[in-house]
Protein backbone atom coordinates (compact mmCIF):
# COMPACT_ATOMS: atom_id res chain seq x y z
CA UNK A 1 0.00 0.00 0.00
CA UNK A 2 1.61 3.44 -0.73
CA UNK A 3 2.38 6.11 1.95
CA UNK A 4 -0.19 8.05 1.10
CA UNK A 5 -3.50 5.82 0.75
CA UNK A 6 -2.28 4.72 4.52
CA UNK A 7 -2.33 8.16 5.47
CA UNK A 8 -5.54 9.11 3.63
CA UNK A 9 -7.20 5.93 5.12
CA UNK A 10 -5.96 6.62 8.74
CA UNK A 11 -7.40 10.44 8.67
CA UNK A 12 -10.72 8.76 7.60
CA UNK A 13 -10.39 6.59 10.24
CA UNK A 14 -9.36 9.75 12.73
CA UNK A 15 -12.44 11.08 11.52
CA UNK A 16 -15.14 8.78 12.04
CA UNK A 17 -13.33 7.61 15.66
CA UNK A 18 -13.88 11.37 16.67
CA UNK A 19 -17.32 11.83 15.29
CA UNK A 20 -20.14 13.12 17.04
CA UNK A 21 -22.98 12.62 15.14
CA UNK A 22 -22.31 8.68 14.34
CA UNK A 23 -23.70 6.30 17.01
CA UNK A 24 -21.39 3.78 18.71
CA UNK A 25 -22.30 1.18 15.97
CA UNK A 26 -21.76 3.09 13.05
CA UNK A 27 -18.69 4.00 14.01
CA UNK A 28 -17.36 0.17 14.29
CA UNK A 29 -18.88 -0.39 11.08
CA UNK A 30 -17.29 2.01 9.11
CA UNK A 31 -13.80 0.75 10.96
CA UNK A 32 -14.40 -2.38 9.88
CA UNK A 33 -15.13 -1.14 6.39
CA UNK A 34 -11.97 0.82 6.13
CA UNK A 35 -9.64 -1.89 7.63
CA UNK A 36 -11.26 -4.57 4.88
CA UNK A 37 -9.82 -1.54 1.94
CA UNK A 38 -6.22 -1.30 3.72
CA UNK A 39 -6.31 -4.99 3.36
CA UNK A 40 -7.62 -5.28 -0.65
CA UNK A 41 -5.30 -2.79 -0.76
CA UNK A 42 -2.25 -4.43 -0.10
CA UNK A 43 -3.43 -7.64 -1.86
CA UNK A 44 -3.62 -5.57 -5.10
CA UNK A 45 -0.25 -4.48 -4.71
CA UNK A 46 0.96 -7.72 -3.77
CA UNK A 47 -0.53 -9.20 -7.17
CA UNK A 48 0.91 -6.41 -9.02
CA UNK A 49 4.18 -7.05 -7.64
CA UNK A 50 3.95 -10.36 -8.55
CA UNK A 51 2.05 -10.71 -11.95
CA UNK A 52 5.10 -7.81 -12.76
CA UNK A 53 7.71 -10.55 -11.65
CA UNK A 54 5.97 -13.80 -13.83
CA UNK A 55 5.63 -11.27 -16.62
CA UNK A 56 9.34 -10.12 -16.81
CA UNK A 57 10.02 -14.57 -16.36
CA UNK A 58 7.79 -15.53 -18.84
CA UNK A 59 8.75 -12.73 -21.41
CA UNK A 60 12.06 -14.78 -22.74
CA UNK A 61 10.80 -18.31 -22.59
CA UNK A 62 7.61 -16.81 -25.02
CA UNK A 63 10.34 -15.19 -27.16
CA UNK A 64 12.53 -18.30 -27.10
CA UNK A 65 9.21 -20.70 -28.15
CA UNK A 66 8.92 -18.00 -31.06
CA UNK A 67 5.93 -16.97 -29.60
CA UNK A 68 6.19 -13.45 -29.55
């Protein structure tokens, strides 16, 4: 996850901890909701990561089958 979607995230989660107008409920809901992003979050970069490291594998064994 970059620097600053963990910063963004963690001000929206400043925010709704501080709130005054969400109830008690609310409030753990839209924790929970944040915390499940921070984690697709991550998993998309760790894909990324590693679909870029396969790619950059696979690239001279397709070239090498005449394939590309």
């Amino acid at each position: 996850m970059s620097a600053s979607n963990s910063s963004h995230l963690e001000s929206i989660k400043e925010a709704v901890h501080s709130s005054e107008i969400l109830t008690n409920e609310e409030k753990s809901s839209s924790v929970q909701i944040i915390e499940e992003w921070v984690i697709e979050d991550k998993a998309m970069s760790l894909l990324s990561e590693q679909l870029l490291a396969v790619s950059s594998g696979i690239k001279p064994l397709l070239a090498e089958l005449g394939l590309i």
